[in-house]
Protein backbone atom coordinates (compact mmCIF):
# COMPACT_ATOMS: atom_id res chain seq x y z
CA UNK A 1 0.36 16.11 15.22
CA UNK A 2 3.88 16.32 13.48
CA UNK A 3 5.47 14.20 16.31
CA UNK A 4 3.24 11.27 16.20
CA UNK A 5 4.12 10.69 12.14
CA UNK A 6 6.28 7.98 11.49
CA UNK A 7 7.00 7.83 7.99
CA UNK A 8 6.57 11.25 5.28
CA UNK A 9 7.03 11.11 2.04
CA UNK A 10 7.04 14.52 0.22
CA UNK A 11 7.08 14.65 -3.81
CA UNK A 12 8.36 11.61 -4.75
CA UNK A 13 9.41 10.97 -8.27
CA UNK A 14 10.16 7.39 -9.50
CA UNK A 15 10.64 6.66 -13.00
CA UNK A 16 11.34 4.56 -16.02
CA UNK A 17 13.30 4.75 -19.05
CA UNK A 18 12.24 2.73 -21.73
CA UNK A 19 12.36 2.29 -25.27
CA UNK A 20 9.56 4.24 -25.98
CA UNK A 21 10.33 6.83 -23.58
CA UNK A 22 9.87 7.86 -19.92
CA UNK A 23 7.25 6.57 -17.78
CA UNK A 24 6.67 8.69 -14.78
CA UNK A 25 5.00 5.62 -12.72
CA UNK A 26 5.02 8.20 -9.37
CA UNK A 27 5.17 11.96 -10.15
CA UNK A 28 4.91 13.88 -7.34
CA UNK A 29 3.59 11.58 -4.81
CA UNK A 30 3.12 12.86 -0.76
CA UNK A 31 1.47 11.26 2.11
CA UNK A 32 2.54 10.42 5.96
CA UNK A 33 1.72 7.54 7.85
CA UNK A 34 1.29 7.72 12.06
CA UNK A 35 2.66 6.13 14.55
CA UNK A 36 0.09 3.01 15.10
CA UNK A 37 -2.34 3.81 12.06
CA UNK A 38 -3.25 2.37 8.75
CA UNK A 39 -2.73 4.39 5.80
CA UNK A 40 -4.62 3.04 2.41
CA UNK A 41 -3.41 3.19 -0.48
CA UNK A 42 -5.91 3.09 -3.48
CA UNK A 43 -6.54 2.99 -6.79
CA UNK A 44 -6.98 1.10 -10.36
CA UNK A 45 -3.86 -1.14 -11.37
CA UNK A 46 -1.08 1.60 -13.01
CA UNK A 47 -1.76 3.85 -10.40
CA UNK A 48 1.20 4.10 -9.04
CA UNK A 49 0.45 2.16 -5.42
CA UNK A 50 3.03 -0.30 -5.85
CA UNK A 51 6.20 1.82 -7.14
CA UNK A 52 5.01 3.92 -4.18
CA UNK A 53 5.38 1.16 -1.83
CA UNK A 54 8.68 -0.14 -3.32
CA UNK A 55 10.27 3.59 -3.68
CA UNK A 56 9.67 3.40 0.41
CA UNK A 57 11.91 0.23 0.47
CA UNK A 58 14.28 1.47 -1.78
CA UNK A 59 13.90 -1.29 -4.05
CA UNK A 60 13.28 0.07 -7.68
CA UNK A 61 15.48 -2.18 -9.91
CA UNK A 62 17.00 -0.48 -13.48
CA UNK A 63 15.23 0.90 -15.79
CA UNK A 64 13.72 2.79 -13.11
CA UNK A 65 15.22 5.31 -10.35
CA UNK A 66 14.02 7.57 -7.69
CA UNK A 67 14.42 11.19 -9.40
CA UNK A 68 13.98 13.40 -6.52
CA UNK A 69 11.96 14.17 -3.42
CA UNK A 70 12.14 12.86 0.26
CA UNK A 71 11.68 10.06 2.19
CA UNK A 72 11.98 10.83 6.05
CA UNK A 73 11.86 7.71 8.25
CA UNK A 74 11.56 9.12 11.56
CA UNK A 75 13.03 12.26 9.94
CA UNK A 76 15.84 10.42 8.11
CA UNK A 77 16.09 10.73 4.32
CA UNK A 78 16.34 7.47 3.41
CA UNK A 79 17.27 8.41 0.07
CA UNK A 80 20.54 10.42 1.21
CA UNK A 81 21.25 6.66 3.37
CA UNK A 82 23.71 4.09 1.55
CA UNK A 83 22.81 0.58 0.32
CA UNK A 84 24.43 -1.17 3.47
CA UNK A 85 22.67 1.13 5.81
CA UNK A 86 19.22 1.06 4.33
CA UNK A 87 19.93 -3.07 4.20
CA UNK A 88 19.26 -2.49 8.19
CA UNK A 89 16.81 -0.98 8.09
CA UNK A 90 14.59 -3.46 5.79
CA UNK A 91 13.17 -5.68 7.79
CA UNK A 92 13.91 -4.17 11.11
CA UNK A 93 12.15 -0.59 10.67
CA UNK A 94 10.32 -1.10 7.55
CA UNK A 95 9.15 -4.29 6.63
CA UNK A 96 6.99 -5.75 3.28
CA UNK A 97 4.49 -8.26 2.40
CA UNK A 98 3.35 -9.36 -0.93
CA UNK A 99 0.39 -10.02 -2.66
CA UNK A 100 1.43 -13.49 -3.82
CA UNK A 101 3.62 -15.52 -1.47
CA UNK A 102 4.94 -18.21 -3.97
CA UNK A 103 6.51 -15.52 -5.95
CA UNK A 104 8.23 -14.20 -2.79
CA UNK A 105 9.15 -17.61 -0.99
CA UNK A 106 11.85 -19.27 -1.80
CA UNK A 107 10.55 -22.89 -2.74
CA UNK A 108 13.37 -25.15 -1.99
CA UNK A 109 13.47 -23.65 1.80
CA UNK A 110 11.41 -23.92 5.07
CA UNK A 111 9.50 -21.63 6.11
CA UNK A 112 10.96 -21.86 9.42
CA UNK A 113 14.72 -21.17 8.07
CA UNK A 114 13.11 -18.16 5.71
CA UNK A 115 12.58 -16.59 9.36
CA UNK A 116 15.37 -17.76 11.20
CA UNK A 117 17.41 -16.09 7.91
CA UNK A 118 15.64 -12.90 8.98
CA UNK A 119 15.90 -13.13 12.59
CA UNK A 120 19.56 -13.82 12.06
CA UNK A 121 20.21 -10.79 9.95
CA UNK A 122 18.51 -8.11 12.30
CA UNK A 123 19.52 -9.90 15.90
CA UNK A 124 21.83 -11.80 17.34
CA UNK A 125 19.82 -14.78 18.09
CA UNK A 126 21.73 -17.58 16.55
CA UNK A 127 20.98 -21.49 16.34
CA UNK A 128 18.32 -22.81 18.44
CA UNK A 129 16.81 -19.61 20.40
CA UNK A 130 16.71 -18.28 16.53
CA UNK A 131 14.92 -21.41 15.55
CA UNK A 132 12.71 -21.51 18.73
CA UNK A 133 11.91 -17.34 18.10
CA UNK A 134 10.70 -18.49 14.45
CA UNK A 135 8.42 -21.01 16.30
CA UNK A 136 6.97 -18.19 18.34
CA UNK A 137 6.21 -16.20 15.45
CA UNK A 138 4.42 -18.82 13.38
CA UNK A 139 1.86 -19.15 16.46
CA UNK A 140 1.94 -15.62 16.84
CA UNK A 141 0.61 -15.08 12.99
CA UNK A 142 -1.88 -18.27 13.83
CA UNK A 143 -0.21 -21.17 12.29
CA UNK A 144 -1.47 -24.48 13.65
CA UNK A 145 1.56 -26.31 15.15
CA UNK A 146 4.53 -23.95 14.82
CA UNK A 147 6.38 -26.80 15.78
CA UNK A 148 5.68 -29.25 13.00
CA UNK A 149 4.95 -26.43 10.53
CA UNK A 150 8.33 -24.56 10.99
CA UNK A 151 9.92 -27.13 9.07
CA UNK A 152 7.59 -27.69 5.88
CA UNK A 153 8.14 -25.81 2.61
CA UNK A 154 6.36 -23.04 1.20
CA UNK A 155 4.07 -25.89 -1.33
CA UNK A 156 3.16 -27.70 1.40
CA UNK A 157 0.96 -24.80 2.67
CA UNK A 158 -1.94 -23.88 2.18
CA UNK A 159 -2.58 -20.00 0.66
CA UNK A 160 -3.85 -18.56 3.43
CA UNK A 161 -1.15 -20.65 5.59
CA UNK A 162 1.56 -18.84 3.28
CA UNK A 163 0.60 -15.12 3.61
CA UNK A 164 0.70 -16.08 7.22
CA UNK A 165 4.40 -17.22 6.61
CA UNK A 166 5.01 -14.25 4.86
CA UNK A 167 3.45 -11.74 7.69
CA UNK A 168 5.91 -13.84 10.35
CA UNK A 169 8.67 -12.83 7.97
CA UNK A 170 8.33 -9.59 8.03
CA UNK A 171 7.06 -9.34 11.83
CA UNK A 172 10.57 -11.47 12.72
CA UNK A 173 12.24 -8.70 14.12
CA UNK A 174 9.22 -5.99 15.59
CA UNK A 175 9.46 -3.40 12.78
CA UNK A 176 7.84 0.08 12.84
CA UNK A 177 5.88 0.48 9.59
CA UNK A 178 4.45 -2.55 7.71
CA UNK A 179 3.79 -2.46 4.27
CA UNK A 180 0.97 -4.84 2.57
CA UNK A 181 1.09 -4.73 -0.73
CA UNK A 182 -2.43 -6.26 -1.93
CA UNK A 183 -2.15 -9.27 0.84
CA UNK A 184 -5.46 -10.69 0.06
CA UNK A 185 -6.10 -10.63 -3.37
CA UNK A 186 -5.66 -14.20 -4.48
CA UNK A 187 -7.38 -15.74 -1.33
CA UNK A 188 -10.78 -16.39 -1.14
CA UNK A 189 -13.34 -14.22 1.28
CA UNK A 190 -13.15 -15.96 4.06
CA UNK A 191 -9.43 -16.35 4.70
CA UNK A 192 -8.99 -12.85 3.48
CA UNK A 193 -11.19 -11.72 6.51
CA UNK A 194 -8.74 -13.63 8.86
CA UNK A 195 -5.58 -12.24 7.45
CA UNK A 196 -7.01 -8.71 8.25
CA UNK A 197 -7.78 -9.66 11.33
CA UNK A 198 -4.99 -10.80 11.89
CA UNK A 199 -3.16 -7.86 10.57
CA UNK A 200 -5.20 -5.89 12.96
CA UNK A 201 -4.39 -7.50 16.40
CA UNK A 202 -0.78 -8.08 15.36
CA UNK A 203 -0.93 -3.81 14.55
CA UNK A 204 -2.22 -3.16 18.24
CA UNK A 205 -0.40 -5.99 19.86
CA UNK A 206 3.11 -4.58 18.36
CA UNK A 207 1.89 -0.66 18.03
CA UNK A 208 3.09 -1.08 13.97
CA UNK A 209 1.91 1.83 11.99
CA UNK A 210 0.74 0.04 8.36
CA UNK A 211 0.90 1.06 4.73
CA UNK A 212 -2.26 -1.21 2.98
CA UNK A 213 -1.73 -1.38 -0.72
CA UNK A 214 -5.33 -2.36 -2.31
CA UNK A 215 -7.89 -2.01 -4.83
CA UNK A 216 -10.46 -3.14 -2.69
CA UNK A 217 -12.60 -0.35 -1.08
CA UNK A 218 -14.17 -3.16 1.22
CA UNK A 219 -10.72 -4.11 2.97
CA UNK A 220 -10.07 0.14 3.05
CA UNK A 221 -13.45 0.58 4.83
CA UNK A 222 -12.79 -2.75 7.71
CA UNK A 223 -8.71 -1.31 8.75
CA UNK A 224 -8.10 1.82 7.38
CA UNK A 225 -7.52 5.05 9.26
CA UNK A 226 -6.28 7.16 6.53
CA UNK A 227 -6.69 7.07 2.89
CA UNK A 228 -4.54 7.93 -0.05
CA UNK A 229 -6.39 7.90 -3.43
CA UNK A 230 -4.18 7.88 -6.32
CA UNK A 231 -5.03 7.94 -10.05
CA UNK A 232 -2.01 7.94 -12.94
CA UNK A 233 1.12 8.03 -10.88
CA UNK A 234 -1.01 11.38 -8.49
CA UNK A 235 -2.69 11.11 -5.10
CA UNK A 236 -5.64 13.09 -5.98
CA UNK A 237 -7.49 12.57 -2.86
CA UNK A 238 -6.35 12.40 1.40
CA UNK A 239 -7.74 11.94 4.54
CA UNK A 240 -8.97 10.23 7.30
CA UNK A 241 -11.42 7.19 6.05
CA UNK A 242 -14.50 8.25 7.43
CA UNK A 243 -14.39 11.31 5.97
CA UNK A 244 -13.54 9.92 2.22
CA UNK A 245 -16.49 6.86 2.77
CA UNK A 246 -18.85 9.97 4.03
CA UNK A 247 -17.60 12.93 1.67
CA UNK A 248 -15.19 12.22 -0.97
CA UNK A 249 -14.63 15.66 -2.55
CA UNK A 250 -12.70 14.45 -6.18
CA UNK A 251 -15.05 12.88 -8.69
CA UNK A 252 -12.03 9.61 -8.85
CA UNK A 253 -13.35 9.02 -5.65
CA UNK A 254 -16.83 9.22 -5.91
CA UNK A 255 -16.93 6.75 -9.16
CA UNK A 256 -14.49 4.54 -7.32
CA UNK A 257 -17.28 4.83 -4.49
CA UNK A 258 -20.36 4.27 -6.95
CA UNK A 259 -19.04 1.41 -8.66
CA UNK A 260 -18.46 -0.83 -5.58
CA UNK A 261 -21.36 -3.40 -5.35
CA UNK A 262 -23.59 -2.94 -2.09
CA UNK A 263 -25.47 -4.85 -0.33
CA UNK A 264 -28.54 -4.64 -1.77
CA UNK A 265 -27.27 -4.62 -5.25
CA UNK A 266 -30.08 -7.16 -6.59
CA UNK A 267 -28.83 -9.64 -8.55
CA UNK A 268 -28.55 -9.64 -12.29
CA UNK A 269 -28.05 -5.43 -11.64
CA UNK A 270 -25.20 -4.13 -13.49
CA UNK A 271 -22.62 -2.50 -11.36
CA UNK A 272 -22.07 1.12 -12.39
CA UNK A 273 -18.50 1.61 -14.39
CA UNK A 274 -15.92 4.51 -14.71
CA UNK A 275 -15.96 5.18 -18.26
CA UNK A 276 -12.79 5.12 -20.25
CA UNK A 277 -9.59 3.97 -19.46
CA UNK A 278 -6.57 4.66 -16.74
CA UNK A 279 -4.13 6.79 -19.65
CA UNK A 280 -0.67 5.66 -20.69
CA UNK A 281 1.92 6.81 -18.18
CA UNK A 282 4.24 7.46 -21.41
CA UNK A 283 2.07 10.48 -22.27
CA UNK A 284 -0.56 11.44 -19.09
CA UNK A 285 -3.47 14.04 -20.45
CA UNK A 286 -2.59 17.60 -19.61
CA UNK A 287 -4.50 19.71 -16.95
CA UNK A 288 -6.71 17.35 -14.67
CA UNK A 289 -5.18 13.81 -15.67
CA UNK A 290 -8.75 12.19 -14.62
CA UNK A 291 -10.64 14.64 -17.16
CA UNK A 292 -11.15 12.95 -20.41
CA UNK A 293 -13.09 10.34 -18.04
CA UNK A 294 -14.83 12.85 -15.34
CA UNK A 295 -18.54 14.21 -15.98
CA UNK A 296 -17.83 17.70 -14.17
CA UNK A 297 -15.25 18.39 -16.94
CA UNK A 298 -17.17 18.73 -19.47
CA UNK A 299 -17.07 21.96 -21.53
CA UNK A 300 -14.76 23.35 -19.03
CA UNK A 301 -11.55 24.47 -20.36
CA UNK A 302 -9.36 24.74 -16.87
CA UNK A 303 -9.40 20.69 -16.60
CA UNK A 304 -8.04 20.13 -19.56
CA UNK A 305 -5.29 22.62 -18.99
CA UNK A 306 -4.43 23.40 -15.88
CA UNK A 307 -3.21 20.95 -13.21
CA UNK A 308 -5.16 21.38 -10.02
CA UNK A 309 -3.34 22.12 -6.76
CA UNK A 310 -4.37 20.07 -3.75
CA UNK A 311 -7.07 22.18 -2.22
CA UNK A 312 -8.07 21.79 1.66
CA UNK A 313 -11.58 20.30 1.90
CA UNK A 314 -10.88 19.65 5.13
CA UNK A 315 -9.05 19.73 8.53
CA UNK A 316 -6.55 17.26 7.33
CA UNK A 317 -8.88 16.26 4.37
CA UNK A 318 -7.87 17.46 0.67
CA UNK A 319 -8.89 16.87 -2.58
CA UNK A 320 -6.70 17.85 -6.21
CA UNK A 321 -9.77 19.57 -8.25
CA UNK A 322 -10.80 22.45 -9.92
CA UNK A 323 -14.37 21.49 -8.68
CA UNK A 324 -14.09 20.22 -5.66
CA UNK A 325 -17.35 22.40 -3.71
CA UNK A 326 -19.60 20.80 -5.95
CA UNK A 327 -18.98 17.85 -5.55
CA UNK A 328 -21.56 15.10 -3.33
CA UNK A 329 -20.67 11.64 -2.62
CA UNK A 330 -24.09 10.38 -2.48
């Protein structure tokens, strides 16, 4: 339903000028994210996933720039916004978390003033409530003594304990859309399964809608709602999750699918592979920009030349292929 979506973003363009020329890193892009739901985002590394995620925050540094399409935030273009107004709205509508929290910590500060710096900016908690507020969110993200912990540094945690600094951070001040870009990656199996937990009953507790940035089909399949499949700066397949695990109707998909290992993958089996490489986003193929690497191209012409349209598949379920009917995800 249109008045249940939160967040739309409708042909996005970011790109970069470089020395060797432009690289369209999103070309195109749309998706929408509801009120309370987890959209995935995923894809091989130069996808596009990440620009995506940062052209939402409106933080895409020189050589790169937002070229043109929309960004409605409860049907406000934050692109048509000014620096000092979308500064507001970071952090208190739309907040982010990164994959690797000693890149995004500052070092020489607590953890516990890192929040109270955010509380401070979005409230008007000041001084000890702001301090005691921090407190609340370090047990609410499951930190062992908020107390003692809201005063140690960023090194004296452990991984795990850090992406839960990071998720108070950004939960400081309630905000409407999350956005995880890759939070588990460098943590091992079992603390990544408590983060998304965690992620989970913190989205239900605070009714957060959440944009999950991965690679990782097994994290989509445990919190996902909706997926977004993207492949050289395109989303070439949408939908809701159990309809993309059950039917994925662009052959991206399905060898994304095939090469995950299963459970009884024996051991010593090779995984199965997607042949060839993601192109150079300085020159993408034209037509289909997943044919030199997709088996139902073969011999046909129209893939290599013309671009497919997203085609409906679906009731909200589409797929960007010339082929898409004949395609199974078994």
């Amino acid at each position: 339903m249109k008045n249940d979506v939160i967040l739309s973003v409708e042909h996005l363009q970011t790109y970069f000028d470089t020395e060797e020329g432009v690289v369209k890193a999103v070309d195109g892009v749309s998706f929408t994210v509801r009120k309370g739901r987890t959209l995935a985002i995923v894809g091989e590394s130069g996808s596009g996933k990440s620009v995506s995620a940062l052209s939402v925050m409106r933080l895409i540094s020189p050589p790169g720039k937002i070229v043109s399409g929309k960004i409605l935030l409860q049907n406000k273009n934050l692109l048509d916004l000014p620096e000092k107004q979308m500064r507001t709205i970071r952090g208190r509508q739309i907040a982010m978390i990164f994959q690797e929290p000693m890149s995004s910590l500052n070092p020489v500060v607590t953890i516990g003033k890192q929040i109270v710096e955010a509380i401070q900016l979005h409230t008007k908690l000041r001084g000890k409530e702001a301090r005691n507020r921090a407190i609340e969110i370090l047990g609410q993200v499951k930190i062992p003594l908020p107390e003692k912990r809201v005063d140690a540094y960023p090194h004296e945690l452990s991984g795990g304990m850090r992406q839960r600094g990071m998720i108070a951070i950004a939960l400081s001040c309630h905000p409407d859309l999350l956005i995880a870009d890759e939070p588990t990656t460098a943590l091992d199996v079992t603390v990544q399964a408590q983060i998304l937990q965690l992620l989970k009953e913190l989205q239900e507790q605070f009714g957060m809608s959440v944009i999950l940035i991965t690679h990782d089909l097994g994290v989509v399949a445990e919190v996902a709602d909706d997926v977004c499949v993207m492949y050289a700066s395109k989303v070439v397949e949408y939908g809701p999750a159990r309809a993309i695990f059950t039917n994925p109707k662009h052959p991206y998909t399905v060898a994304l699918m095939r090469s995950r290992p299963h459970i009884n993958t024996k051991r010593g089996e090779r995984l199965a592979v997607i042949e060839g490489t993601v192109p150079n986003p300085l020159q993408h193929p034209a037509g289909c920009r997943f044919h030199p690497r997709c088996w139902l191209s073969h011999n046909r012409e129209v893939c290599q030349v013309d671009e497919p349209a997203p085609k409906s598949v679906g009731a909200t379920h589409w797929a960007a292929c010339h082929f898409s009917e004949e395609i199974s995800g078994d």
